[in-house]
Protein backbone atom coordinates (compact mmCIF):
# COMPACT_ATOMS: atom_id res chain seq x y z
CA UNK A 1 -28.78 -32.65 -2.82
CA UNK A 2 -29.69 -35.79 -4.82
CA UNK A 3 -31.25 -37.67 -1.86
CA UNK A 4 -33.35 -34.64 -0.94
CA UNK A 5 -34.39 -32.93 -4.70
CA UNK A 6 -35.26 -36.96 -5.21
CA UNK A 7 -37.21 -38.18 -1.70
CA UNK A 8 -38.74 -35.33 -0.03
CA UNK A 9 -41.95 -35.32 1.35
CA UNK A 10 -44.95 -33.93 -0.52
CA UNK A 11 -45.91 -30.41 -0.04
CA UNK A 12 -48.97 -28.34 0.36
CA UNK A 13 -50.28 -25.84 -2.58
CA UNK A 14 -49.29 -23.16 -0.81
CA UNK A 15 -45.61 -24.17 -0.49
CA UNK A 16 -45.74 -25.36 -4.30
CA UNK A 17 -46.70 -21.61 -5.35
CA UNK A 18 -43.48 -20.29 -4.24
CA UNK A 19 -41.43 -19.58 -7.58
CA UNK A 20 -38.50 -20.92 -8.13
CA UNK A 21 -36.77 -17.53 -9.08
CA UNK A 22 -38.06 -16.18 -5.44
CA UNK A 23 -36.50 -18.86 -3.87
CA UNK A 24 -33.09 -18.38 -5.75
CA UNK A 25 -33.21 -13.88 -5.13
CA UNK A 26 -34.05 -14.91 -1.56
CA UNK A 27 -30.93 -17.69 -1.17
CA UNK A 28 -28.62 -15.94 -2.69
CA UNK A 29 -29.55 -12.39 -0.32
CA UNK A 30 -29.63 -14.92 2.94
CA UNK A 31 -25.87 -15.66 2.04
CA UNK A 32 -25.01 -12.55 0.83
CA UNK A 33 -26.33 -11.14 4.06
CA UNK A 34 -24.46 -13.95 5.93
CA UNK A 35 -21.13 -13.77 4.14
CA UNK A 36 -21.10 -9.92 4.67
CA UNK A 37 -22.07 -9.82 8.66
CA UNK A 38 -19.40 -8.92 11.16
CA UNK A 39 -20.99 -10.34 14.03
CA UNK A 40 -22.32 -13.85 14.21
CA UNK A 41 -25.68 -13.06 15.26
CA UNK A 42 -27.53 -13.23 12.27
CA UNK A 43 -25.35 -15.89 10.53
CA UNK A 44 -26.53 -18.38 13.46
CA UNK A 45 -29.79 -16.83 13.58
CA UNK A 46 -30.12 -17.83 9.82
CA UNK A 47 -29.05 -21.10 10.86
CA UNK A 48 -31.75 -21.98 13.66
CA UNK A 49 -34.37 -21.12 10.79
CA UNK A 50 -33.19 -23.11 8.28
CA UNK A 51 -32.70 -26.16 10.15
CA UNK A 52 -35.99 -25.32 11.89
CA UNK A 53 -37.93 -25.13 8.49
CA UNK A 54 -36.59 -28.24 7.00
CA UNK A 55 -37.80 -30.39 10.24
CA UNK A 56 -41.03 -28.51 10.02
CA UNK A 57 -41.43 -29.36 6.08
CA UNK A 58 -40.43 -33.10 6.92
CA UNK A 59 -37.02 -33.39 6.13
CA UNK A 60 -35.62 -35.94 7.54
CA UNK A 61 -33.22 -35.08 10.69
CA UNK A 62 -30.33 -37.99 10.00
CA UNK A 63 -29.99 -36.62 6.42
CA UNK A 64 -30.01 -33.34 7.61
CA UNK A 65 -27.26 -33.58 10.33
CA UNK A 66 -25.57 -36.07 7.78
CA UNK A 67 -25.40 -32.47 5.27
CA UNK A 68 -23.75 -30.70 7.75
CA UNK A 69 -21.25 -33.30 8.81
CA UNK A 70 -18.42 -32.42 6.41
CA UNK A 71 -19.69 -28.22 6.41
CA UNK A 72 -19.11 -28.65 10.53
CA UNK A 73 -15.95 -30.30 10.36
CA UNK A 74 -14.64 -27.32 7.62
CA UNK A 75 -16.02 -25.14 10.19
CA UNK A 76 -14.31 -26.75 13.22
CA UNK A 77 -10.67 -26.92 11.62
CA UNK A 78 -11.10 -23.55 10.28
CA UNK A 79 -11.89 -21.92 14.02
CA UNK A 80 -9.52 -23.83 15.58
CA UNK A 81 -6.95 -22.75 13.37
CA UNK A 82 -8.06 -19.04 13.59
CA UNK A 83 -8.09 -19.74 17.25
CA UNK A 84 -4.33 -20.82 18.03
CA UNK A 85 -2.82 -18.84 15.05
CA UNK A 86 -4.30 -14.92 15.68
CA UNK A 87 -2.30 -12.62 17.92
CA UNK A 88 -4.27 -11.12 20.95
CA UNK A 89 -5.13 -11.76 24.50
CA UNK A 90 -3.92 -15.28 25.91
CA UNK A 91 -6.81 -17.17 26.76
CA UNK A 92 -4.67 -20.56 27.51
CA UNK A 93 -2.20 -22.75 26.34
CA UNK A 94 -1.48 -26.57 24.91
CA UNK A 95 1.64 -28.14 24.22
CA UNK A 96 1.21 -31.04 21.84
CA UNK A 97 4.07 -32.97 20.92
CA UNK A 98 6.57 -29.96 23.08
CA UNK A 99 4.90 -26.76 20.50
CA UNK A 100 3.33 -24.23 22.41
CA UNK A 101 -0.47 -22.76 21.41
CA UNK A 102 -1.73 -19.95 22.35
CA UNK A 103 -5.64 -19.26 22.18
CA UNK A 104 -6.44 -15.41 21.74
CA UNK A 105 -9.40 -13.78 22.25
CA UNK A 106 -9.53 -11.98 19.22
CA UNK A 107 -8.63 -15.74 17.46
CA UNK A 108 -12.02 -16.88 19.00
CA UNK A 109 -13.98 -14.23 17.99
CA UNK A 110 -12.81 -14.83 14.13
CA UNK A 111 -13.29 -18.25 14.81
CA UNK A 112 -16.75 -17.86 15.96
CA UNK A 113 -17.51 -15.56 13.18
CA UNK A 114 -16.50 -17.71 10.12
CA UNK A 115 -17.29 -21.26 11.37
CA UNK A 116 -20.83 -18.99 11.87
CA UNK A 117 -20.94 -17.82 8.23
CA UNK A 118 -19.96 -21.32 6.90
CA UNK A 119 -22.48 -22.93 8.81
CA UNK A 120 -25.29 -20.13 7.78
CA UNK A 121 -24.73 -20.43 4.28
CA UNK A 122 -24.62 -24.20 3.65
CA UNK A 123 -27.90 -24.54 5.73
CA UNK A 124 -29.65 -21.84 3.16
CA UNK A 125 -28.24 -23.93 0.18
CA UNK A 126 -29.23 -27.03 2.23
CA UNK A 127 -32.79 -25.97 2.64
CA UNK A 128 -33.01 -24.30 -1.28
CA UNK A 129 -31.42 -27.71 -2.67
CA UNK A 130 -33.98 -30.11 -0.59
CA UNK A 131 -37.40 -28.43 -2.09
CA UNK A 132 -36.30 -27.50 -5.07
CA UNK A 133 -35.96 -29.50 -8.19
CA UNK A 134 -32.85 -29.37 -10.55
CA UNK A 135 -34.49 -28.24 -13.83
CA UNK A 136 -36.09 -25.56 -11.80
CA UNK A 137 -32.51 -24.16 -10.52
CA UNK A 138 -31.25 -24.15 -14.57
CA UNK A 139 -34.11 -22.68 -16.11
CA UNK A 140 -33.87 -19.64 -13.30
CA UNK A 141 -30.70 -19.49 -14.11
CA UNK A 142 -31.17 -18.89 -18.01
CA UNK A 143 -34.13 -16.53 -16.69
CA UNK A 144 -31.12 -14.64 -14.93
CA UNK A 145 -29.47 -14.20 -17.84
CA UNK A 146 -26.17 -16.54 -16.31
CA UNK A 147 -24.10 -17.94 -19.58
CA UNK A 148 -25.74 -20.40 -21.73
CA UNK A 149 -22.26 -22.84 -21.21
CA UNK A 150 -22.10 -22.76 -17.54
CA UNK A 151 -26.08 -23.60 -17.54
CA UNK A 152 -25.07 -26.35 -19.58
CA UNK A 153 -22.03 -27.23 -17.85
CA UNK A 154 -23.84 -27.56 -14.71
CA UNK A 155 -27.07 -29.43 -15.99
CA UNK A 156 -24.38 -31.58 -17.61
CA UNK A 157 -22.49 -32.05 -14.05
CA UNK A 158 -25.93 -32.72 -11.98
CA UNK A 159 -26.88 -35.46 -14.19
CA UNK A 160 -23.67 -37.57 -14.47
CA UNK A 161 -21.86 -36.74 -11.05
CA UNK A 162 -24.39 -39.54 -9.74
CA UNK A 163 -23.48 -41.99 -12.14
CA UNK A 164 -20.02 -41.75 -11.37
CA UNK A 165 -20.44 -41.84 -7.53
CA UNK A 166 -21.58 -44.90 -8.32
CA UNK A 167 -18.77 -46.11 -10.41
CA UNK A 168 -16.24 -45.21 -7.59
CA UNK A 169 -19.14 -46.98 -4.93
CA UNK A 170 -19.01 -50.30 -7.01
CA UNK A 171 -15.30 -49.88 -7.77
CA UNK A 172 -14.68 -49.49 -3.56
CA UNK A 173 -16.90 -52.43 -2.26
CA UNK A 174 -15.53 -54.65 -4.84
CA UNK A 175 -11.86 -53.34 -3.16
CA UNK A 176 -13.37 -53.92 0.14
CA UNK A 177 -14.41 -57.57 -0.73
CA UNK A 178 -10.17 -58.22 -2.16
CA UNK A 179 -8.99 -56.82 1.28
CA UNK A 180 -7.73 -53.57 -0.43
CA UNK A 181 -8.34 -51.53 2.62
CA UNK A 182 -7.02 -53.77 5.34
CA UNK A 183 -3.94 -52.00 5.41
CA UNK A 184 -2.60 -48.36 5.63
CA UNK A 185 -0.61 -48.71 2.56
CA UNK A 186 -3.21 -51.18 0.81
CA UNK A 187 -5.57 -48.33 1.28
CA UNK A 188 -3.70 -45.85 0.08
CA UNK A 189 -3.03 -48.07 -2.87
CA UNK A 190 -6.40 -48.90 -3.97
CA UNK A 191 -7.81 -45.11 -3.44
CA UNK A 192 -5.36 -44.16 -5.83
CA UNK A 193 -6.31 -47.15 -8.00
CA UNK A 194 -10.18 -45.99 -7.92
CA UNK A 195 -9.50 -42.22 -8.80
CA UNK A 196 -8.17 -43.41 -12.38
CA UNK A 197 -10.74 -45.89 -12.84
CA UNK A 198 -13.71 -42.91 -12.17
CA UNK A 199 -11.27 -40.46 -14.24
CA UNK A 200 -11.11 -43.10 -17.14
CA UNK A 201 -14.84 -44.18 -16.53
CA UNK A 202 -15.38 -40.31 -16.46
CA UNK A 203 -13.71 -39.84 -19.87
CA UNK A 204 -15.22 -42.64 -21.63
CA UNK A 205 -18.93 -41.15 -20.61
CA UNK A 206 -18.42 -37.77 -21.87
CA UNK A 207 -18.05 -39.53 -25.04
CA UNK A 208 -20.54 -41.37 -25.00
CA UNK A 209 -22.55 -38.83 -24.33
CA UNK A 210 -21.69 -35.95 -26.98
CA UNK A 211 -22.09 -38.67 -29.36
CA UNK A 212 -25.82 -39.63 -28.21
CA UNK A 213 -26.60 -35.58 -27.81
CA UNK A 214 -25.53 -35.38 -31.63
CA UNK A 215 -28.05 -38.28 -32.36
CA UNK A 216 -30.73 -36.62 -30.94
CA UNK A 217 -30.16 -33.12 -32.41
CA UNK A 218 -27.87 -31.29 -30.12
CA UNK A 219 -27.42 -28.06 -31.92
CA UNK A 220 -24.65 -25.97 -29.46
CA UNK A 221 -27.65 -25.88 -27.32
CA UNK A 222 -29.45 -27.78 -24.71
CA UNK A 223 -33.10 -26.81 -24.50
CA UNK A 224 -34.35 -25.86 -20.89
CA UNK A 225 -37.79 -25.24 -21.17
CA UNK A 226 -38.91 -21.39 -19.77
CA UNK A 227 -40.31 -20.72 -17.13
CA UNK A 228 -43.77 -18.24 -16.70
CA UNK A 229 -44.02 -14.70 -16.12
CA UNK A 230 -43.38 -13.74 -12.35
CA UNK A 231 -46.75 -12.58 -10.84
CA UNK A 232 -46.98 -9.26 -8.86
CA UNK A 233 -47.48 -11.77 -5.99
CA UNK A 234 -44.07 -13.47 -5.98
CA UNK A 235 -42.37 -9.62 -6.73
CA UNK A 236 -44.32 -8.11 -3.48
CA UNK A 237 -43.03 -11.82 -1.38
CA UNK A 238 -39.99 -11.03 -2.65
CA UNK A 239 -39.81 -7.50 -1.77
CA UNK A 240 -41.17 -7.55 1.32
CA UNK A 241 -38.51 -10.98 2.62
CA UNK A 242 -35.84 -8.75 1.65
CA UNK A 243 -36.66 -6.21 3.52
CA UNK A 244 -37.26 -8.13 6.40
CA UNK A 245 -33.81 -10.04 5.42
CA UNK A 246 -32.19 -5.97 5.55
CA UNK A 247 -34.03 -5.15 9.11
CA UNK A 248 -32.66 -8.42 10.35
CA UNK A 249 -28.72 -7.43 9.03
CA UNK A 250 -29.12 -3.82 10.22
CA UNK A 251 -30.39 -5.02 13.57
CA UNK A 252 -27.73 -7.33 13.88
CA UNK A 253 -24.74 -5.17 12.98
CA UNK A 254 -26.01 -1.88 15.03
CA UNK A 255 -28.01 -3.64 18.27
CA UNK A 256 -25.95 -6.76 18.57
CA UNK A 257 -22.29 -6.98 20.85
């Protein structure tokens, strides 16, 4: 999210126009619509267009694939597992290490269908991450009336998680460089040793921070500035992508196998 809200390409005026709050209504139906299906159709459907209108806007495709690394591998484990663990109609059998698994039909239909949705939604949060900017996504949340503390929690979050990636970066490479990972037990050693140097690192910049929020007037309150009135335009875009969103579930759930 960081790479992408920080180095994507430039985009048109037209693109630019899109509200922020349109974007958000029209995510959040996308994975509402995904999470909900009981097919896979329109989950993978959902899919192909997401990852076919962040090449077309110019995101980059090894970034791209590199979001979806650890969302596929979820995925994979997850319909594997639903695969050799439902009851149904044998499909085969593998004995690892003298167990017997059974693949079922049934398990690779639910397998199908939730590595599907989890694949659907991360590549609409994927696409709604890479063109949109942070302060954007906060200040259409306080437009939606979400809590003022988890706005502020999560504004909070997005600025420092990066610092502290860091921390555990520089904290790893200068492990690498002692020979901390050269063995199993070394490695295991040293990962633990990095979590409490981020959680202490972690600890020490929350304080820190309060205290230079209190310097500079932090009143219970951190001020996101509002955002303008939504136009008729962006209502009547976002009616009319829902209801294409609502044709495209109802087609898939009644037309589909």
């Amino acid at each position: 999210m960081h790479d992408f809200a920080q180095n994507r390409p430039p985009l048109p005026d037209s693109r630019r126009e899109l509200d922020v709050r349109v974007k958000l209504i029209l995510a959040l139906a996308a994975i509402a619509a995904v999470v909900l299906s009981s097919k896979p159709t329109l989950p993978l459907a959902v899919l192909a267009a997401c990852l076919f209108a962040g090449i077309a806007l110019g995101l980059p495709i090894r970034k791209l694939l590199a979001r979806f690394a650890g969302p596929f591998a979820v995925a994979l484990f997850v319909g594997l597992l639903l695969l050799f663990t439902t009851r149904g109609t044998p499909l085969f059998t593998v004995r690892p290490l003298r167990w017997a698994w059974t693949a079922t039909r049934e398990g690779a239909a639910a397998g199908e269908l939730v590595a599907a949705r989890v694949l659907g939604s991360v590549a609409v949060i994927v696409l709604l991450c890479s063109f949109t900017a942070a302060w954007q996504m906060f200040a259409a949340m306080r437009w939606a009336r979400c809590p003022r503390t988890l706005v502020e929690i999560a504004a909070l979050m997005y600025r420092h998680i990066f610092s502290l990636l860091e921390s555990a970066g520089s904290v790893m490479a200068a492990q690498k460089v002692r020979l901390g990972y050269a063995t199993v037990r070394g490695a295991m050693r040293s990962a633990g040793s990095m979590a409490g140097i981020v959680v202490l690192r972690a600890i020490d910049q929350a304080a820190r921070s309060h205290d230079a929020m209190l310097a500079r007037g932090y009143r219970d309150s951190l001020q996101i500035a509002p955002l303008p009135r939504l136009g008729w335009r962006n209502w009547l875009l976002t009616v009319g992508w829902l209801t294409l969103l609502a044709g495209a579930f109802l087609a898939a759930e009644r037309w589909t196998k």
